[in-house]
C-alpha atoms as a PDB file:
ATOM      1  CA  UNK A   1      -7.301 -15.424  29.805  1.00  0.00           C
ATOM      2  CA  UNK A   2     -10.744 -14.997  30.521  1.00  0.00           C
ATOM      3  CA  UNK A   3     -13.131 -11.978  29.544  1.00  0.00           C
ATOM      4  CA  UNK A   4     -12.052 -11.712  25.789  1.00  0.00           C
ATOM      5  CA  UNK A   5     -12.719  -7.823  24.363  1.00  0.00           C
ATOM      6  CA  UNK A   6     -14.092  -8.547  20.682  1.00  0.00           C
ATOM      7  CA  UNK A   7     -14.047  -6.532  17.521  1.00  0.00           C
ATOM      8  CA  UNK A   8     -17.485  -5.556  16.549  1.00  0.00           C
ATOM      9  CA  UNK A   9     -18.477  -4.563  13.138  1.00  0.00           C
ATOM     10  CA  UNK A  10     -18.325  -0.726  13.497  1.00  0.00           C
ATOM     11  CA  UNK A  11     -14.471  -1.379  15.073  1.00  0.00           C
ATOM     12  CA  UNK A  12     -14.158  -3.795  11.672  1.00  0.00           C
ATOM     13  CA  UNK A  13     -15.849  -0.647   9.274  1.00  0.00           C
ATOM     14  CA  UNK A  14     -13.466   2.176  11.096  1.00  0.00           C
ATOM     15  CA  UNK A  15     -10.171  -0.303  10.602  1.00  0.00           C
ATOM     16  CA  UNK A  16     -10.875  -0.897   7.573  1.00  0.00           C
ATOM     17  CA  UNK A  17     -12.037   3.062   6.115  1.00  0.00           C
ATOM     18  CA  UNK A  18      -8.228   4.061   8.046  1.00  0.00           C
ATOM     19  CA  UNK A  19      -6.377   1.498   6.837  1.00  0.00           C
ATOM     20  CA  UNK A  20      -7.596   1.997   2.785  1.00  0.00           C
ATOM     21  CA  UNK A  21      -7.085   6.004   3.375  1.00  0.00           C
ATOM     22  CA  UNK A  22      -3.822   5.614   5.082  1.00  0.00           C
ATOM     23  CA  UNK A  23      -2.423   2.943   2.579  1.00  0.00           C
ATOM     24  CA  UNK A  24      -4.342   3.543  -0.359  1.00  0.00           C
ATOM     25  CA  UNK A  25      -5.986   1.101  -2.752  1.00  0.00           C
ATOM     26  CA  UNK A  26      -8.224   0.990  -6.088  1.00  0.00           C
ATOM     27  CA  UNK A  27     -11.158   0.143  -4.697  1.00  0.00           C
ATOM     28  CA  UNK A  28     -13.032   0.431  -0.939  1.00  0.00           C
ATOM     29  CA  UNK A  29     -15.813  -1.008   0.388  1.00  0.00           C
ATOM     30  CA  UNK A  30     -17.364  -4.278   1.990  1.00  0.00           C
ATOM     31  CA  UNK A  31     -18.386  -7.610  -0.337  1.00  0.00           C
ATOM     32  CA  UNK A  32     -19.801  -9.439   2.281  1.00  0.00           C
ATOM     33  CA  UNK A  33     -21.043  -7.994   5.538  1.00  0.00           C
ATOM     34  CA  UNK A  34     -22.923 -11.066   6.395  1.00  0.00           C
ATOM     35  CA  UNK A  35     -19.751 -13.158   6.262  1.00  0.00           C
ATOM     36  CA  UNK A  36     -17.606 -10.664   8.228  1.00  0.00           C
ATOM     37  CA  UNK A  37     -20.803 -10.594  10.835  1.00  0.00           C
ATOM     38  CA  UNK A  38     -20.327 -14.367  11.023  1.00  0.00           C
ATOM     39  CA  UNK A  39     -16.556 -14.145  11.500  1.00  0.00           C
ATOM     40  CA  UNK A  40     -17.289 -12.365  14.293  1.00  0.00           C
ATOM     41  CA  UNK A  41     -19.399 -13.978  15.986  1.00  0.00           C
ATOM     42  CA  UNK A  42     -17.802 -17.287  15.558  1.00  0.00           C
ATOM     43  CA  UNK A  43     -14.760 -16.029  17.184  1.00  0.00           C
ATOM     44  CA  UNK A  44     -16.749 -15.382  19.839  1.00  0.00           C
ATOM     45  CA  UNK A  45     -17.375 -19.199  20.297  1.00  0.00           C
ATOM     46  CA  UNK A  46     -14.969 -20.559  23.634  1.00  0.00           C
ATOM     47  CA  UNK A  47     -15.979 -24.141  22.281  1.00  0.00           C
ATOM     48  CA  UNK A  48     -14.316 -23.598  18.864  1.00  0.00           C
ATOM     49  CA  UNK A  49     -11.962 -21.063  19.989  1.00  0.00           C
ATOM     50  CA  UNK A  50     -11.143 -21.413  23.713  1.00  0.00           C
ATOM     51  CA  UNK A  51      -7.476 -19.009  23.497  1.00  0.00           C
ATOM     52  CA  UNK A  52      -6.394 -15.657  22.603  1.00  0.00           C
ATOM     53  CA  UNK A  53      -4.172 -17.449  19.669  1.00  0.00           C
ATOM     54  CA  UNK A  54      -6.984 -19.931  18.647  1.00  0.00           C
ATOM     55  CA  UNK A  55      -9.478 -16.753  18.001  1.00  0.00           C
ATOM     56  CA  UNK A  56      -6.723 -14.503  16.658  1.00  0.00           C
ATOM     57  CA  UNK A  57      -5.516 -17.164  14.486  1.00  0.00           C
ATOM     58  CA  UNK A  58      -9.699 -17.781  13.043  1.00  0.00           C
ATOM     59  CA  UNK A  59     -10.140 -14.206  12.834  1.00  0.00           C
ATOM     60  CA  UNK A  60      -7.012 -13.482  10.683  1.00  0.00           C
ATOM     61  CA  UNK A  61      -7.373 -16.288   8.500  1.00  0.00           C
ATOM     62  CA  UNK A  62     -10.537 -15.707   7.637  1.00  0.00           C
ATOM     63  CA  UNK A  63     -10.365 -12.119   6.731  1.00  0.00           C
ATOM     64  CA  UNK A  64      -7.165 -12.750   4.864  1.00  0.00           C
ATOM     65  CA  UNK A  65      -8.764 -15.561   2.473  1.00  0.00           C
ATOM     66  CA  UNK A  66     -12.624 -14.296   2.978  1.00  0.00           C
ATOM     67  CA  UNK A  67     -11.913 -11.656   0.166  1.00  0.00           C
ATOM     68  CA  UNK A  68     -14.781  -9.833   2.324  1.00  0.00           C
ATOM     69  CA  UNK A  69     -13.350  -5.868   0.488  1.00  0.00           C
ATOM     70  CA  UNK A  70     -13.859  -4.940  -2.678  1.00  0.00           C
ATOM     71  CA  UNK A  71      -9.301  -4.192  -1.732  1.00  0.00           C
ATOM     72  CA  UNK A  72      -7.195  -4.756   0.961  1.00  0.00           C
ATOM     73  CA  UNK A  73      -8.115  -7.763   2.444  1.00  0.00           C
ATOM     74  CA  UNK A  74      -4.554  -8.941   3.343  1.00  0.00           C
ATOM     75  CA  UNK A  75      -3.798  -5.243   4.851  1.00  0.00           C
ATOM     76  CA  UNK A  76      -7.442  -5.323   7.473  1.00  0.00           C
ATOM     77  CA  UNK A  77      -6.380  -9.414   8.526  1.00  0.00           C
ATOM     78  CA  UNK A  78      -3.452  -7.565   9.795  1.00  0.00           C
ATOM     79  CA  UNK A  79      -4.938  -4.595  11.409  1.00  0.00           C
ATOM     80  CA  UNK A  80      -7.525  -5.922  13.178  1.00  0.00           C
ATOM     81  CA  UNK A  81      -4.864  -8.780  14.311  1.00  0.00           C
ATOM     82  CA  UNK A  82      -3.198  -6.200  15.697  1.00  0.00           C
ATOM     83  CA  UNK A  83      -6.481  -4.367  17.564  1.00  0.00           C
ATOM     84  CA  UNK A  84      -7.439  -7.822  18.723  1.00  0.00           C
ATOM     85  CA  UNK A  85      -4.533  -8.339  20.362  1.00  0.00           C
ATOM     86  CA  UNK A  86      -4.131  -4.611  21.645  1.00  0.00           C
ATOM     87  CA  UNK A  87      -7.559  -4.670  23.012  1.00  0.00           C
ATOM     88  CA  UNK A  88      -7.104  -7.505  25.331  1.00  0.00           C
ATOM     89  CA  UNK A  89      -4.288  -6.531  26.999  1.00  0.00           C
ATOM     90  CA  UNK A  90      -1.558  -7.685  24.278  1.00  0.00           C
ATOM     91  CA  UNK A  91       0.189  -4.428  23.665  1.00  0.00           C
ATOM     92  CA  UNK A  92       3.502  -5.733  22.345  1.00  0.00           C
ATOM     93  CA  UNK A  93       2.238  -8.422  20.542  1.00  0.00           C
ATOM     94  CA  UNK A  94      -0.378  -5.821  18.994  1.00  0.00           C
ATOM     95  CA  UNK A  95       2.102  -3.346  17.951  1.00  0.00           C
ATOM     96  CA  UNK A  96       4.852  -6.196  16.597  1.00  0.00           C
ATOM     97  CA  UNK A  97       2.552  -8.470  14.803  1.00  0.00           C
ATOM     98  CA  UNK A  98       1.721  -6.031  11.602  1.00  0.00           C
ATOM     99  CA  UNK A  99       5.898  -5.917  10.707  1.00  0.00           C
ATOM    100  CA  UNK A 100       6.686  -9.918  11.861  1.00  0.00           C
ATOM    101  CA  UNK A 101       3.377 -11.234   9.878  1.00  0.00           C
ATOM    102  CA  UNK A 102       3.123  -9.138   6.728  1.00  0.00           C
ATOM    103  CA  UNK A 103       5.472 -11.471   5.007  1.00  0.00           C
ATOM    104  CA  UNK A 104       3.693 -14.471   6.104  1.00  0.00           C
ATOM    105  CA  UNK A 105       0.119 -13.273   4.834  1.00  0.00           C
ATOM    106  CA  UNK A 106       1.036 -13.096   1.408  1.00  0.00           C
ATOM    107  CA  UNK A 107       1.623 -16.864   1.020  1.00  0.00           C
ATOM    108  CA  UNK A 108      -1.844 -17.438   3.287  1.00  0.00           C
ATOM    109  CA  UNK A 109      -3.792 -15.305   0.948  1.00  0.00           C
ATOM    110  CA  UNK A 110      -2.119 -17.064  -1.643  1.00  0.00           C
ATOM    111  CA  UNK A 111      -2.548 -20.435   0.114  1.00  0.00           C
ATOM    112  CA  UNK A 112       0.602 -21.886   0.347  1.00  0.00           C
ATOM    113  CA  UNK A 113       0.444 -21.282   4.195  1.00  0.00           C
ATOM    114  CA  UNK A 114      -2.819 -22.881   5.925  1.00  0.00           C
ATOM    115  CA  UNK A 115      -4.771 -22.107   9.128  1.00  0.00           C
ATOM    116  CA  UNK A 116      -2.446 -24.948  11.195  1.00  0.00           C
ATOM    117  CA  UNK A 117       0.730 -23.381   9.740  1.00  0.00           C
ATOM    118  CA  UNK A 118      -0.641 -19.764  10.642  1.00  0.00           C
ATOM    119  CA  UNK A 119      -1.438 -20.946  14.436  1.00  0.00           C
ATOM    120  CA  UNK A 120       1.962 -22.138  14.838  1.00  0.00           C
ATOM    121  CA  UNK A 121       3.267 -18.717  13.579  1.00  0.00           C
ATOM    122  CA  UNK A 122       1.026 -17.040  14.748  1.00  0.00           C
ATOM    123  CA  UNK A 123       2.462 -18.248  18.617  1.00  0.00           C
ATOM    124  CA  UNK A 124       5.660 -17.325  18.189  1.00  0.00           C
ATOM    125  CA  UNK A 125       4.974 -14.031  17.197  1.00  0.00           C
ATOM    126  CA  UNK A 126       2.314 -13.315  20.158  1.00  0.00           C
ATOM    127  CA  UNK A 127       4.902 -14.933  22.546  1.00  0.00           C
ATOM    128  CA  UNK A 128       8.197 -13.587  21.420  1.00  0.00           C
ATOM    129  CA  UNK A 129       9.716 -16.648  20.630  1.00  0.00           C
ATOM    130  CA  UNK A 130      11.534 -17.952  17.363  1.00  0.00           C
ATOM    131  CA  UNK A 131       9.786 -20.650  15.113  1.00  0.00           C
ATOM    132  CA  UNK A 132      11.083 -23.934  16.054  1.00  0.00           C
ATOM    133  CA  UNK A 133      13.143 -25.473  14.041  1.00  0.00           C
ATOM    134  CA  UNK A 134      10.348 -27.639  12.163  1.00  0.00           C
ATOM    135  CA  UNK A 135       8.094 -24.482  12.023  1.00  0.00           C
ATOM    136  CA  UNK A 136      10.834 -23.089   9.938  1.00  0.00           C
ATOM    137  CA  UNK A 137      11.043 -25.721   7.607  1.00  0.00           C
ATOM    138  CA  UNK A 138       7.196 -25.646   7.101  1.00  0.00           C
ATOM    139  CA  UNK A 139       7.555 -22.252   6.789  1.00  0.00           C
ATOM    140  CA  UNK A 140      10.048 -22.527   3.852  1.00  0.00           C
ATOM    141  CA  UNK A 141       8.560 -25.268   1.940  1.00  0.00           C
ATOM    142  CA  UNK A 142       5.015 -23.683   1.830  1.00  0.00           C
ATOM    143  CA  UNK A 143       6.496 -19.986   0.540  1.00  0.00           C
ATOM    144  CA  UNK A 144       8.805 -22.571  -1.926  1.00  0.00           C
ATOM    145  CA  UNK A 145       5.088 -23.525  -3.707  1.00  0.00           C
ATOM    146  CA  UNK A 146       4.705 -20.063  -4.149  1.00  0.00           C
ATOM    147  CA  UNK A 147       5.304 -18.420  -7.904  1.00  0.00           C
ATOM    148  CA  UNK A 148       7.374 -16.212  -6.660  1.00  0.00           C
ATOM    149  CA  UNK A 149       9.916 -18.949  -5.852  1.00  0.00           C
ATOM    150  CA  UNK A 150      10.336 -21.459  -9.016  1.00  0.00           C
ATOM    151  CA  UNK A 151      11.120 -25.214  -8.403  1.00  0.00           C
ATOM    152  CA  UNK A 152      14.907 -25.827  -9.447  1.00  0.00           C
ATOM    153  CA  UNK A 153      14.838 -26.276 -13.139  1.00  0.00           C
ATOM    154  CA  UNK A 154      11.859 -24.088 -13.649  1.00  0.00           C
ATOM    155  CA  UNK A 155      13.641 -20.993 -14.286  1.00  0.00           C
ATOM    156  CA  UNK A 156      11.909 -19.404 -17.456  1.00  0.00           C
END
């Protein structure tokens, strides 16, 4: 896919204002505009990022662990996942990835899921196909070293 449509920082400042009013959340406002300017123009980078999946992949990522809001850092990595993919041309990925990737962010924000875990998720979800059958078990060990999910034996 050639001729990539970008987020730009206004696009990142209006996703982010709707998404707090519409969902709510203690606190609004940006931490770190330099490092969400840098986000976005690294994804920009065809050497780094050459696909639609490698720069959607970066871009969520990073604004899921960047912590670049004063709140809702794991809601915007979502959103503008789902613009990103809307604005070039993705529709049905764009409109599907918010309800098949909000349980996955958790654990990334969390870290039990890394950036080569999300990619591989990430695919599936952008091509409407089911994880493999590895992917899955990836998938289940890294939400496993969660605290939400004690080791056998564990159980205070």
């Amino acid at each position: 896919m050639e001729g990539f449509v970008y987020l730009s920082f206004e696009d990142v400042l209006h996703y982010y204002q709707e998404t707090i009013e519409q969902s709510g959340g203690g606190m609004s406002g940006i931490r770190e505009r330099e490092e969400i300017e840098k986000v976005l123009g690294f994804v920009k980078n065809d050497l780094y990022y050459p696909s639609l999946e490698e720069k959607l992949t970066y871009m969520v990522f990073a604004f899921c662990t960047g912590h670049y809001f004063a709140d809702g850092n794991k809601r915007i990595s979502l959103v503008l996942g789902a613009h990103f993919l809307i604005k070039n041309k993705r529709g049905w990925a764009g409109f599907h990835f918010l309800p098949y990737m909000e349980a996955y962010i958790w654990h990334v924000a969390a870290g039990n899921i890394d950036k080569a875990l999300l990619s591989k998720i990430i695919h599936s979800v952008i091509n409407r196909e089911e994880l493999d059958e590895g992917t899955k078990l990836e998938v289940i060990h890294a939400m496993q070293r969660s605290p939400l999910f004690p080791e056998e034996g564990d159980r205070s």
